[in-house]
Protein backbone atom coordinates (compact mmCIF):
# COMPACT_ATOMS: atom_id res chain seq x y z
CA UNK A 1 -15.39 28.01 -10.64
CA UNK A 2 -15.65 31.82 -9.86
CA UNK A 3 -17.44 34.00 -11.95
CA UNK A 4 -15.24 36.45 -13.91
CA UNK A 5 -15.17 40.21 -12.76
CA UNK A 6 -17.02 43.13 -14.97
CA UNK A 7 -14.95 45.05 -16.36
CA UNK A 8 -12.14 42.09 -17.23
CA UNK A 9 -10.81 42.70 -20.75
CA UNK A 10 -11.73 40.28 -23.95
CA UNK A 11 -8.73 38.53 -24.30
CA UNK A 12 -8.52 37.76 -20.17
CA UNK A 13 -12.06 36.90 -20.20
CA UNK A 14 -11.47 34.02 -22.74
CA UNK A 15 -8.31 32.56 -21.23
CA UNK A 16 -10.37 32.67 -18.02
CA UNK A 17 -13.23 30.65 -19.76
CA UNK A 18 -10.73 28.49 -21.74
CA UNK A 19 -9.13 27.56 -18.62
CA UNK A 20 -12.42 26.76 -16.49
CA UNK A 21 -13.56 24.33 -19.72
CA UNK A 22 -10.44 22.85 -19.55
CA UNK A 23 -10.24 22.13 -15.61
CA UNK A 24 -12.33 19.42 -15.09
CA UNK A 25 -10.86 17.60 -18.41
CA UNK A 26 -7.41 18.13 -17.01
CA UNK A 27 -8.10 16.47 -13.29
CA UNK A 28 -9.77 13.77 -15.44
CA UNK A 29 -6.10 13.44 -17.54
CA UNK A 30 -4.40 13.37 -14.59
CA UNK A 31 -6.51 11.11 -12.76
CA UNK A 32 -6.06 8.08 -16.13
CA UNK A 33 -2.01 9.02 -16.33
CA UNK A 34 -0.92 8.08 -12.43
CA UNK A 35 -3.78 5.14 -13.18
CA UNK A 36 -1.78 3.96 -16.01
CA UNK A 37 1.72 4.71 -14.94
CA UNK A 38 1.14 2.85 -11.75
CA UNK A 39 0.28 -0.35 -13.57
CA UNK A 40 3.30 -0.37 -15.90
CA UNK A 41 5.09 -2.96 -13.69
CA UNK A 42 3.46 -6.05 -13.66
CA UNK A 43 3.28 -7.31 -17.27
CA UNK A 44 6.71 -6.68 -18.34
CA UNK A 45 8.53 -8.63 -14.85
CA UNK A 46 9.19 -11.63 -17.13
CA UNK A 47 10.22 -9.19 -20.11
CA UNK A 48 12.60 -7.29 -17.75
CA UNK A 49 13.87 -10.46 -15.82
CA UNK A 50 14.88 -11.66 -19.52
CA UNK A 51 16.42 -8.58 -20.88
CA UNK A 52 18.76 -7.32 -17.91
CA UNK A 53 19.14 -11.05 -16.88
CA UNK A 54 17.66 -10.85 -13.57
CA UNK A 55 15.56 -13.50 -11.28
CA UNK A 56 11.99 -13.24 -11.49
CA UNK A 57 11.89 -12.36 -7.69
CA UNK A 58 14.20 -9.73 -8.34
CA UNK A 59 12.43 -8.04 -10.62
CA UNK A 60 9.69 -8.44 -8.89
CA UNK A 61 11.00 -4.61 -6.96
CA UNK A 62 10.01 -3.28 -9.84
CA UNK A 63 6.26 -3.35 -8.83
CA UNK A 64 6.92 -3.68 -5.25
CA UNK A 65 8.88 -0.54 -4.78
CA UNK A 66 5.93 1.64 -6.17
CA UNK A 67 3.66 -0.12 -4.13
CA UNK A 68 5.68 0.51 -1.15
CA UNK A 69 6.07 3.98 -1.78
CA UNK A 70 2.58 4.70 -2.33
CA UNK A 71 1.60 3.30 0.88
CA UNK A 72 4.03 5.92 2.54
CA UNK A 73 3.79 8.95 0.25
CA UNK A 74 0.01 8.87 0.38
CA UNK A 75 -0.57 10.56 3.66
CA UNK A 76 1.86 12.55 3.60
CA UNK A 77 1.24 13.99 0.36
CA UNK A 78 -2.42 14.37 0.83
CA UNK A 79 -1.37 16.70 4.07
CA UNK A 80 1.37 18.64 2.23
CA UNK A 81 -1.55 19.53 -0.34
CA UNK A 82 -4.00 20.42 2.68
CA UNK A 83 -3.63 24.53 2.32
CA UNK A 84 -1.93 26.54 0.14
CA UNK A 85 0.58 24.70 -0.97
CA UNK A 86 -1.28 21.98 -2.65
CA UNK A 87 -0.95 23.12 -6.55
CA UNK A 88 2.79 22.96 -5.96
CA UNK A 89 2.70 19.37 -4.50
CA UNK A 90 0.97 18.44 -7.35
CA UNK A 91 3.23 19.59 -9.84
CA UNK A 92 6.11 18.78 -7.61
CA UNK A 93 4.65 14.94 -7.48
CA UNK A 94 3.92 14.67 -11.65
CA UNK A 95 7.65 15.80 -11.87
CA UNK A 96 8.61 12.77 -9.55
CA UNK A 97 6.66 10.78 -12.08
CA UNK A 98 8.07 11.56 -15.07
CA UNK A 99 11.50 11.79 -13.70
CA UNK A 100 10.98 8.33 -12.48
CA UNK A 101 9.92 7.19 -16.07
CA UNK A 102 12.65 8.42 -17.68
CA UNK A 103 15.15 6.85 -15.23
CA UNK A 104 13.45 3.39 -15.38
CA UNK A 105 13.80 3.78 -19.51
CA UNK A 106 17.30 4.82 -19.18
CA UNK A 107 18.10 1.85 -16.45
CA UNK A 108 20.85 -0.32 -17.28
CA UNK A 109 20.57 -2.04 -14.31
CA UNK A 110 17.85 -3.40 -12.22
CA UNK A 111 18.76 -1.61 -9.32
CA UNK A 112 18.56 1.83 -11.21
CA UNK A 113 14.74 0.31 -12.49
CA UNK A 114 13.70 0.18 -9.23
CA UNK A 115 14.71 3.51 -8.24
CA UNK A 116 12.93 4.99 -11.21
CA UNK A 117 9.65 2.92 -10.41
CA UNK A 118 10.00 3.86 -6.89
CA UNK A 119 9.65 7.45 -7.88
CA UNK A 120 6.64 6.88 -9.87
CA UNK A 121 5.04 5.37 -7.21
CA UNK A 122 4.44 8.90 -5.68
CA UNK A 123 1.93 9.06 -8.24
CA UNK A 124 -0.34 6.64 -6.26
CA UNK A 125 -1.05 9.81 -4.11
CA UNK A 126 -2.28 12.14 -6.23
CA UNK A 127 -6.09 11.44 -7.20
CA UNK A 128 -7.38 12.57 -3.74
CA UNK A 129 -5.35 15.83 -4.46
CA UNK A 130 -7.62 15.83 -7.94
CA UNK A 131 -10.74 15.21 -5.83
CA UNK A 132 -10.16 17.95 -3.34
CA UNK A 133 -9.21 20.33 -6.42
CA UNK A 134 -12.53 19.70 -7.93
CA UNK A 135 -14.10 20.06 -4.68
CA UNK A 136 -12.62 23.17 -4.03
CA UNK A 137 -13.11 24.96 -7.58
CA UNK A 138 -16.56 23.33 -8.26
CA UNK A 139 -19.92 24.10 -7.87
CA UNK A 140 -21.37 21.75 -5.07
CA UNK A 141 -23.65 20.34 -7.37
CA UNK A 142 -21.04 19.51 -10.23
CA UNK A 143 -17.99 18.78 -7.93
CA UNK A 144 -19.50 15.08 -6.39
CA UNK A 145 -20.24 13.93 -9.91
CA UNK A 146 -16.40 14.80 -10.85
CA UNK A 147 -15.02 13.59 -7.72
CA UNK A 148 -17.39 9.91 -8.11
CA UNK A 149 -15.88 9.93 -11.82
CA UNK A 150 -12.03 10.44 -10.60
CA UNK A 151 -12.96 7.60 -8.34
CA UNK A 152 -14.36 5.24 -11.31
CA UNK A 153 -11.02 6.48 -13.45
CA UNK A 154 -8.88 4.81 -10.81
CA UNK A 155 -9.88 1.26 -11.42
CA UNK A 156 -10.32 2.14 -15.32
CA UNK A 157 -6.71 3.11 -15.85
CA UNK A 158 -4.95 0.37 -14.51
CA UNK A 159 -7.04 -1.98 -16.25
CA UNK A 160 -6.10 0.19 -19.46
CA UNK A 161 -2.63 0.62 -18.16
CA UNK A 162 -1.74 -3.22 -18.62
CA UNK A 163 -2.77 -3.97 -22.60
CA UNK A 164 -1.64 -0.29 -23.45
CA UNK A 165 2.11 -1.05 -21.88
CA UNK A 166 2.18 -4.57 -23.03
CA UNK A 167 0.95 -3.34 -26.28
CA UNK A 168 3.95 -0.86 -26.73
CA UNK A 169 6.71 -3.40 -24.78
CA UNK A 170 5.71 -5.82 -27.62
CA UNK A 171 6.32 -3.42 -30.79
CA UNK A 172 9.20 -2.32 -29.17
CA UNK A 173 10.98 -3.12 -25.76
CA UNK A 174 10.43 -2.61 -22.06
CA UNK A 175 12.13 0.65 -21.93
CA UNK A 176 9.96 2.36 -24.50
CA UNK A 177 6.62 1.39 -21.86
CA UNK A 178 8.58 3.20 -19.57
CA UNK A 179 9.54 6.28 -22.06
CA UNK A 180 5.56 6.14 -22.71
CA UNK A 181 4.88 6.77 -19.00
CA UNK A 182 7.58 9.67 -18.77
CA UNK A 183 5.83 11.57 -21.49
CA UNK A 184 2.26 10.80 -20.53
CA UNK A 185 3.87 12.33 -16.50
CA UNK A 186 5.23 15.08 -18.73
CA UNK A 187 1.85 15.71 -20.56
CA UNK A 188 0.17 15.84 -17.20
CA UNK A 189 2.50 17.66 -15.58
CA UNK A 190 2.19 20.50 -18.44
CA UNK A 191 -1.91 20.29 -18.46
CA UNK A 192 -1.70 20.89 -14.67
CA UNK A 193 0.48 24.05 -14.50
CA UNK A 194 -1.60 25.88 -17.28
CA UNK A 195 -4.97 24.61 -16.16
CA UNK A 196 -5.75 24.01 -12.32
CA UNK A 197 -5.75 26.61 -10.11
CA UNK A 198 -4.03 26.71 -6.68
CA UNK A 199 -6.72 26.41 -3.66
CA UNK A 200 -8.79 28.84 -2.76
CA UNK A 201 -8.04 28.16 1.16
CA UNK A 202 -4.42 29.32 2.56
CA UNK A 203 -5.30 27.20 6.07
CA UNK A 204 -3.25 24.01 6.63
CA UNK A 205 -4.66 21.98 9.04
CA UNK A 206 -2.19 18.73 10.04
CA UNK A 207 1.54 18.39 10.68
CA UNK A 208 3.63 15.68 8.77
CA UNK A 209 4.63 12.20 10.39
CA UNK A 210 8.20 11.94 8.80
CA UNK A 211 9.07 10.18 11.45
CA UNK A 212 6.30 7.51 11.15
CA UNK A 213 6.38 6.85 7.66
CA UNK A 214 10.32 6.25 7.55
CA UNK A 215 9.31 3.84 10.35
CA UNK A 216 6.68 1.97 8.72
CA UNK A 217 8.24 2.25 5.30
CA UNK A 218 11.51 1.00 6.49
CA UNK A 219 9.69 -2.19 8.39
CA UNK A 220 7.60 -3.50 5.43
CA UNK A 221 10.74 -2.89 3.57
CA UNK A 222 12.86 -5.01 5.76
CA UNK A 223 10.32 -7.83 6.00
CA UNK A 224 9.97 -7.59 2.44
CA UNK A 225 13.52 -8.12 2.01
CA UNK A 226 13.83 -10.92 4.17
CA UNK A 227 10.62 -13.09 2.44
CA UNK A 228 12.69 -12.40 -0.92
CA UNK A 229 16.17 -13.21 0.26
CA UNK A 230 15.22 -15.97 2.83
CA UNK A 231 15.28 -18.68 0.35
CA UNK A 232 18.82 -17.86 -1.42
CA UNK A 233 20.45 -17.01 2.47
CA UNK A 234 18.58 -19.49 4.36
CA UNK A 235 15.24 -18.78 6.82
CA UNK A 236 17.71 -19.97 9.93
CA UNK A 237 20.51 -17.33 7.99
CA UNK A 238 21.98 -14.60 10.07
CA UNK A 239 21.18 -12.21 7.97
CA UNK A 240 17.45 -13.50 7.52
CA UNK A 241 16.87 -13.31 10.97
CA UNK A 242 18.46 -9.87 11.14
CA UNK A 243 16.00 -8.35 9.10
CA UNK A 244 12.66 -10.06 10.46
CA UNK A 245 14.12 -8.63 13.58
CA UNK A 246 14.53 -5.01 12.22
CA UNK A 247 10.69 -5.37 10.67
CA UNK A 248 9.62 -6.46 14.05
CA UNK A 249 11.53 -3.36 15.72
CA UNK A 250 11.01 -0.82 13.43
CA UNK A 251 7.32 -1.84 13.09
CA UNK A 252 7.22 -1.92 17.03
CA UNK A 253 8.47 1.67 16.95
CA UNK A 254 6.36 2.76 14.20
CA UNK A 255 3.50 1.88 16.94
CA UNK A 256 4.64 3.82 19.84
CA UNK A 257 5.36 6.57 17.54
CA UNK A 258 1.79 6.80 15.98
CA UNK A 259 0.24 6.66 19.55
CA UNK A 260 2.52 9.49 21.02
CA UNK A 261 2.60 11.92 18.21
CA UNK A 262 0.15 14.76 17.73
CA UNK A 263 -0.48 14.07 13.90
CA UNK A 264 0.05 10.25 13.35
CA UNK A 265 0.53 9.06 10.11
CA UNK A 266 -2.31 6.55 11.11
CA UNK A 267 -4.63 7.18 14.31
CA UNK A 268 -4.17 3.55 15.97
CA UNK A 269 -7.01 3.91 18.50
CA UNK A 270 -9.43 3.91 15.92
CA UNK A 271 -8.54 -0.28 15.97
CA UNK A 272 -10.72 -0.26 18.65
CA UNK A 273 -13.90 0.29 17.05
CA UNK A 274 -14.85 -2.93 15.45
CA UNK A 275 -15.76 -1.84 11.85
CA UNK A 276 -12.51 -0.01 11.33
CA UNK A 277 -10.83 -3.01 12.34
CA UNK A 278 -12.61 -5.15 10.40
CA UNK A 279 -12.25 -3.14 7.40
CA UNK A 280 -8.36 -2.88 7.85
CA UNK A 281 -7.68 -6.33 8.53
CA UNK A 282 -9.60 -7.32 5.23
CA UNK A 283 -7.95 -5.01 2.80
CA UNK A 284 -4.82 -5.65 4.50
CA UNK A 285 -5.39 -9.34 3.33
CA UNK A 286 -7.51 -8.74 -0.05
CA UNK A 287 -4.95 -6.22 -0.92
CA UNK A 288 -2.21 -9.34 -0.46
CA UNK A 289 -3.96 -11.30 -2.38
CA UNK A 290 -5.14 -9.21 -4.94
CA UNK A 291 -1.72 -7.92 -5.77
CA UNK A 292 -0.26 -11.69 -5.83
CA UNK A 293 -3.27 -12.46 -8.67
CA UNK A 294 -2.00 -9.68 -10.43
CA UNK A 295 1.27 -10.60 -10.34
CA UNK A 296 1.16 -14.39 -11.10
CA UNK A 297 -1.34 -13.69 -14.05
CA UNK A 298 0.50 -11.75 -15.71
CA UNK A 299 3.40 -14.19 -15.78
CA UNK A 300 2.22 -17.51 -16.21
CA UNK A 301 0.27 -16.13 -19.64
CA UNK A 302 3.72 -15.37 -20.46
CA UNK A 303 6.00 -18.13 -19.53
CA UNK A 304 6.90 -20.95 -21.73
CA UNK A 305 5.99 -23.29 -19.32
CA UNK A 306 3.03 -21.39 -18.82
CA UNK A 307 0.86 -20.25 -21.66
CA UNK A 308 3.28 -18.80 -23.98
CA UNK A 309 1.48 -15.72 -24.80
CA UNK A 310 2.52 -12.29 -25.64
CA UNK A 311 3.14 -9.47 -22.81
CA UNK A 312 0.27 -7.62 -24.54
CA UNK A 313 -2.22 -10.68 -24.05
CA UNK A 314 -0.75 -10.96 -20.70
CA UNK A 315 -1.59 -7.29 -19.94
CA UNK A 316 -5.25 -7.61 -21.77
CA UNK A 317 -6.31 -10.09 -18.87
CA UNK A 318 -6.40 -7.60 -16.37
CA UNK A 319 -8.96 -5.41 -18.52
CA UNK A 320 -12.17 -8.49 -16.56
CA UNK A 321 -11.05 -7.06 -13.71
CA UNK A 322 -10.95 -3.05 -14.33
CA UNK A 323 -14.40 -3.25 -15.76
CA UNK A 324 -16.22 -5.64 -13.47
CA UNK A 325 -14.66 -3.89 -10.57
CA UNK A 326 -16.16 -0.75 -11.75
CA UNK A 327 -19.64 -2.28 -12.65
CA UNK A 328 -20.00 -4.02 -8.92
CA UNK A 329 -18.99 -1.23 -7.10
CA UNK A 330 -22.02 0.50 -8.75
CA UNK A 331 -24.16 -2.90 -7.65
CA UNK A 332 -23.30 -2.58 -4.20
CA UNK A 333 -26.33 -0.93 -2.88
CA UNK A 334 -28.84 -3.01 -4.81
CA UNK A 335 -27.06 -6.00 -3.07
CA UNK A 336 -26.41 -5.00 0.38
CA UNK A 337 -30.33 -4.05 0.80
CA UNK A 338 -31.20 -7.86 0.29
CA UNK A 339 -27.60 -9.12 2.46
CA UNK A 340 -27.54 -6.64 4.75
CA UNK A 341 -23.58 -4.36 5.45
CA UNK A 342 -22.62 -7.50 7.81
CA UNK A 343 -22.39 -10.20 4.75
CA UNK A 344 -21.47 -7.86 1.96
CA UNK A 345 -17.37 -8.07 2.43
CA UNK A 346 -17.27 -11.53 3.08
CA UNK A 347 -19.43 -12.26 0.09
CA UNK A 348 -16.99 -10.46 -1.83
CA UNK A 349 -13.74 -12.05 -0.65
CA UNK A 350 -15.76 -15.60 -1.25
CA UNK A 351 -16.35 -14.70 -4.50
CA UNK A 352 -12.09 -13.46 -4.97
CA UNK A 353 -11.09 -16.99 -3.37
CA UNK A 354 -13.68 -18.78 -5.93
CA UNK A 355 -12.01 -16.91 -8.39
CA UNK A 356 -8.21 -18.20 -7.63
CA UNK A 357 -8.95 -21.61 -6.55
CA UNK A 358 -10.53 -22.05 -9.73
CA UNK A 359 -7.77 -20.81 -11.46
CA UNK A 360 -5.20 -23.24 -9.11
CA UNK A 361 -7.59 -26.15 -10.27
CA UNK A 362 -7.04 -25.59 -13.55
CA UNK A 363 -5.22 -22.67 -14.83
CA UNK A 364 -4.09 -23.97 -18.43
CA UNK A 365 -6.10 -21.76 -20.77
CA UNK A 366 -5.85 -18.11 -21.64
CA UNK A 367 -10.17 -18.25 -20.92
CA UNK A 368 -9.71 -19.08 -17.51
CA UNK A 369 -7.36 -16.78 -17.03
CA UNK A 370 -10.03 -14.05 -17.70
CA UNK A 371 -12.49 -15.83 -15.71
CA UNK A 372 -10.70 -15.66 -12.63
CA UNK A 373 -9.88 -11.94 -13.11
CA UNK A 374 -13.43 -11.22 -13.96
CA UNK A 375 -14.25 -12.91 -10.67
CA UNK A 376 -11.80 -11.23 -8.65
CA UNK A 377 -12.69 -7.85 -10.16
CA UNK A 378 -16.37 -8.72 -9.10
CA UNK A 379 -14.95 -9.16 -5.62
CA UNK A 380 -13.20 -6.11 -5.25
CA UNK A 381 -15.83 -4.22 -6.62
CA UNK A 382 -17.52 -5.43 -3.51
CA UNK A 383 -15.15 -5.02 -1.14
CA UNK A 384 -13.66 -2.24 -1.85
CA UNK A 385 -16.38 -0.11 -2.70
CA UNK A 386 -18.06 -1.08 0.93
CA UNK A 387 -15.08 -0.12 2.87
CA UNK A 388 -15.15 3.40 2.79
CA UNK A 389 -18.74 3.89 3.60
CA UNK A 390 -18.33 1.06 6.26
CA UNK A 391 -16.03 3.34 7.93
CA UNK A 392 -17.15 6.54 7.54
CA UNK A 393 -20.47 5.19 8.82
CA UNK A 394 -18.74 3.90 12.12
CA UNK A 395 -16.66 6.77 13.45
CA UNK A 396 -17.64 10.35 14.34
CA UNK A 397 -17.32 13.27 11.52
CA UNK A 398 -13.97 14.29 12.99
CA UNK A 399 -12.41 11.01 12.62
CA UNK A 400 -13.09 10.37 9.29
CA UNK A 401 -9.90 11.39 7.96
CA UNK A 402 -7.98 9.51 10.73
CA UNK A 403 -9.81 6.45 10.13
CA UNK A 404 -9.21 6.87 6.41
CA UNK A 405 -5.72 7.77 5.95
CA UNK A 406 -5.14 4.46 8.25
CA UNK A 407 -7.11 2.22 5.67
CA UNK A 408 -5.12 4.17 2.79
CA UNK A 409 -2.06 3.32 4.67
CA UNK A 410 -2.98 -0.46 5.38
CA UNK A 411 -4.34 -1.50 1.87
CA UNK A 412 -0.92 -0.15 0.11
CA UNK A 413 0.82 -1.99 2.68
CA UNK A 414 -1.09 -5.11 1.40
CA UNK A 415 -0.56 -4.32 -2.40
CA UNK A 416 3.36 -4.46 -1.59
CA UNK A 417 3.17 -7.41 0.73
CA UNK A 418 1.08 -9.38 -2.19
CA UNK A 419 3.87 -8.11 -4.89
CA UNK A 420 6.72 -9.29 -3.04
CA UNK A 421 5.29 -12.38 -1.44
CA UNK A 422 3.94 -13.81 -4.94
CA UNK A 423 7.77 -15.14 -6.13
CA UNK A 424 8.54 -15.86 -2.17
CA UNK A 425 6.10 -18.33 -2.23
CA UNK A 426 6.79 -19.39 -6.07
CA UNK A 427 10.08 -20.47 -4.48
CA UNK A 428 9.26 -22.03 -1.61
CA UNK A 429 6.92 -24.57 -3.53
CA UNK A 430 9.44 -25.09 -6.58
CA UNK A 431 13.16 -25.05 -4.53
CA UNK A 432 15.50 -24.13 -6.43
CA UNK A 433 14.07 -24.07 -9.99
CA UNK A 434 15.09 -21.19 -12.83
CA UNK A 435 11.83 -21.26 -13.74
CA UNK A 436 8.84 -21.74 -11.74
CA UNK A 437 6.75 -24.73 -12.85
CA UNK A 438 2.70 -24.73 -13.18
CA UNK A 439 2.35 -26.39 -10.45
CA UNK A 440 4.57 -23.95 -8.50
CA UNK A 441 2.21 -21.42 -9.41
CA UNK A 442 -1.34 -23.28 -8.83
CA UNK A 443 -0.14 -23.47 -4.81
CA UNK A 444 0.57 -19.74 -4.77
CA UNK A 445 -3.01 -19.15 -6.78
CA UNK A 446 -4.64 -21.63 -3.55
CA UNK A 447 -2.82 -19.92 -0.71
CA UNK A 448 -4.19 -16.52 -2.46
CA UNK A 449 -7.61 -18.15 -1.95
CA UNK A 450 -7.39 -19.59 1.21
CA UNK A 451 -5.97 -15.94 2.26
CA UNK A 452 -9.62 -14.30 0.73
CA UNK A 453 -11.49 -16.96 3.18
CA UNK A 454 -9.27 -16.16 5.86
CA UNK A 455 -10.62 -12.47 5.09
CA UNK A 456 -13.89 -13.29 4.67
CA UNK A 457 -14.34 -15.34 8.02
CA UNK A 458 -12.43 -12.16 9.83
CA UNK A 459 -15.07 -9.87 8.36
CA UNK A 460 -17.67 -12.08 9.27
CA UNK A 461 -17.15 -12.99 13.00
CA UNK A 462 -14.66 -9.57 13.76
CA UNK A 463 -17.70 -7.39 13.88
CA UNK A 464 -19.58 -9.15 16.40
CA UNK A 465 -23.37 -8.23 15.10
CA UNK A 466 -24.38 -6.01 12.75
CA UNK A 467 -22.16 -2.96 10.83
CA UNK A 468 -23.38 0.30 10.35
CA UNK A 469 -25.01 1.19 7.33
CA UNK A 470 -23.52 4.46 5.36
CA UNK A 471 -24.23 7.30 6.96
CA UNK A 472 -28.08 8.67 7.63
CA UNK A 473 -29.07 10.25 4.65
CA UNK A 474 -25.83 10.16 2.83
CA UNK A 475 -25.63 7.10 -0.27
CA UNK A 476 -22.69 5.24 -0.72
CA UNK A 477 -20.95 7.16 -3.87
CA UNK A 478 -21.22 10.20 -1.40
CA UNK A 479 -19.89 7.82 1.39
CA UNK A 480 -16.99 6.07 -0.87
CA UNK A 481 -16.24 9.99 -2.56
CA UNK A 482 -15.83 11.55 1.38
CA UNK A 483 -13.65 8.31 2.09
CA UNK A 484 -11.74 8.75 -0.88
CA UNK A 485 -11.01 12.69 -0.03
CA UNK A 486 -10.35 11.51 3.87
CA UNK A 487 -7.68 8.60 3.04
CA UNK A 488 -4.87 11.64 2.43
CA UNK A 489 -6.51 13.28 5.50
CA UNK A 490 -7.90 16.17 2.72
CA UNK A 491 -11.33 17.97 4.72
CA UNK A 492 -14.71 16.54 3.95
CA UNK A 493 -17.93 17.69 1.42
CA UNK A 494 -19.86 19.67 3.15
CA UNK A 495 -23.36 18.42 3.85
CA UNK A 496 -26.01 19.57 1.88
């Protein structure tokens, strides 16, 4: 941070040198509260289905509407931050959040729930503001450190985020997890305003794609409603095949938009170079799948029919996952030198479609449960981590951001798809049952795997030879930390 002027008074000097201790702590607060907050959802579906009387599917919104919203808000927020305004959009997004707590914990109806999750799911969008803040107010040497530890932070905190909300849901009730996330938004939201700075840059450098992220938003969302109402109105239904056809329209326009507009929300002719392709089509479909585990785990340790449990033992299986996510990604290098970039993202997905199919084989202890999200967490740490540097390895300096805010785009797309298509398919293998059975649940766990295969055959044959390593000269934390600042299309480290 900048050095403080001669001549400052005592009293300035040590706010300035309380505040400067205090910054990097701060994006680090931030970075574990929109971590946590957006994993509230998923352990307490069965608890909320219960208390406000509610189908499983419907309360399935509750995680799918933050998902959705991430996937919209996080390119546009990443550009509204891009200049001068971007202290403001921070503070302006951590009020979202803790609005959007305290509506959830006041909701006495699902629909109001929703609405409050929805607004918390602006909060997916904030850590690459964090990164570029530390980038910005950071000696060059410090700020990739920070920016790599942000990056660890985000796969830390939802794995804390589960036990920690099941933990208070259990003491208490679902709207005190909520009240929980409201204050921690609040907390942050205080933190920020007394402790990061606003940028030292005043230049903006991309318009906003309103336009293209109502489109796109509004397409998954009609598709989304149709795979969760098609089984109560019929898949031959009017209104079924109403809203496929809206999805298909509004998707189709969504396309033509993004290829006529001067700052697309995501930069479609990049599809034509075969690693960004490959890398979107896989986290498109890992992201499904991975957001389906999530989902079904977390409910089937619950259930009666399933394993009974409480929804803090529920929430303590995803912890496997967190930390062996974290602890591969920091592999990856030592094992693509002896597989080589081509294998490394199909060896992951294998290894995520091990992990369910073994859980659909058996799936009737709380051990196995933690097995298979170890597993998958060793998958994605794979994955994942290689994406980023898989890209920014394949396209030209000035494309990074495109090519990164499209990924951003695509893998929330895929979180949402996997929330919402979890209890579609629970229903379509148990009819018309309250409950879903186990077996109900062991298909959706095999069609998650067989989804990871069909991901890791697509990454192996898409590319057509051999992918690009990470950049010359450039490892891949400094690959996966410039990929991480390009996905809200924020400007690059500079080279050394």
């Amino acid at each position: 941070m900048t050095a403080e002027p001669q001549g400052m008074p005592a009293t300035v000097q040590a706010r300035t040198r309380v505040r400067e201790r205090a910054f990097v702590p701060t994006l680090l607060a931030i970075g574990m509260v929109v971590s946590v907050i957006s994993s509230l959802g998923a352990p307490l579906i069965p608890t909320i289905a219960h208390d406000m009387h509610a189908s499983l599917s419907a309360t399935q919104w509750s995680l799918t509407a933050t998902l959705l919203v991430g996937a919209v808000a996080s390119p546009l927020v990443g550009r509204l931050g891009d200049g001068p305004h971007r202290r403001r959009v921070l503070l302006c997004c951590l009020a979202l959040v803790t609005l959007g707590g305290a509506v959830a914990a006041l909701a006495g109806s699902l629909s109001v729930l929703v609405l409050g999750r929805a607004l918390q799911g602006v909060g997916l969008a904030l850590m690459p503001l964090t990164m570029a803040s530390a980038r910005d107010h950071l000696p060059p040497e410090r700020a990739g450190g920070v920016i790599a530890l942000l990056s660890v932070i985000a796969a830390v905190g939802v794995g804390l985020g589960y036990p920690i909300t099941g933990f208070i849901a259990e003491h208490a009730d679902a709207s005190a997890a909520f009240w929980f996330g409201a204050f921690a938004g609040a907390a942050a939201f205080v933190v920020a305003a007394a402790f990061v700075p606003g940028p030292s840059s005043t230049d903006h450098r991309a318009g906003l794609d309103v336009r293209g992220a109502a489109l796109v938003g509004g397409g998954v969302l009609a598709l989304l409603l149709a795979l969760e109402k098609g089984s109560d109105w019929g898949w031959s239904a009017a209104s079924t095949l109403g809203l496929l056809v809206l999805a298909v329209v509004l998707l189709a326009l969504w396309t033509l938009n993004e290829l006529r507009v001067e700052h697309p929300l995501v930069e479609l002719r990049l599809v034509r170079r075969r690693a960004v392709l490959t890398a979107n089509v896989t986290g498109l479909v890992l992201g499904i799948s991975m957001y389906l585990g999530i989902s079904l785990v977390t409910q089937i340790v619950q259930l009666p029919s399933g394993m009974h449990e409480t929804v803090f033992v529920a929430g303590l299986t995803l912890l496997p996952l967190s930390a062996l996510s974290t602890a591969s990604s920091r592999l990856l290098p030592r094992v693509r030198a002896h597989t080589g970039a081509r294998a490394t993202i199909p060896i992951g997905a294998t290894v995520i479609a091990v992990a369910m199919l073994f859980f659909a084989l058996t799936g009737d202890a709380l051990w196995q449960a933690f097995v298979m999200m170890g597993l998958v967490g060793l998958g994605l740490g794979f994955t994942f981590a290689a994406m980023p540097g898989l890209i920014v390895g394949s396209v030209p300096r000035h494309e990074t951001s495109s090519a990164m805010s499209f990924y951003q785009v695509t893998r929330y797309v895929g979180f949402s798809v996997g929330s919402g298509l979890a209890v579609t398919l629970l229903r379509a293998f148990d009819g018309d049952a309250a409950v879903p059975t186990t077996s109900a649940y062991d298909k959706t766990f095999a069609v998650g795997g067989a989804l990871c295969l069909a991901a890791a055959a697509v990454a192996w044959m898409l590319p057509g030879g051999a992918l690009p390593s990470a950049p010359a000269g450039a490892g891949d934390e400094r690959a996966v930390e410039e990929g991480e600042l390009a996905a809200a299309g924020l400007p690059l480290l500079e080279d050394d």
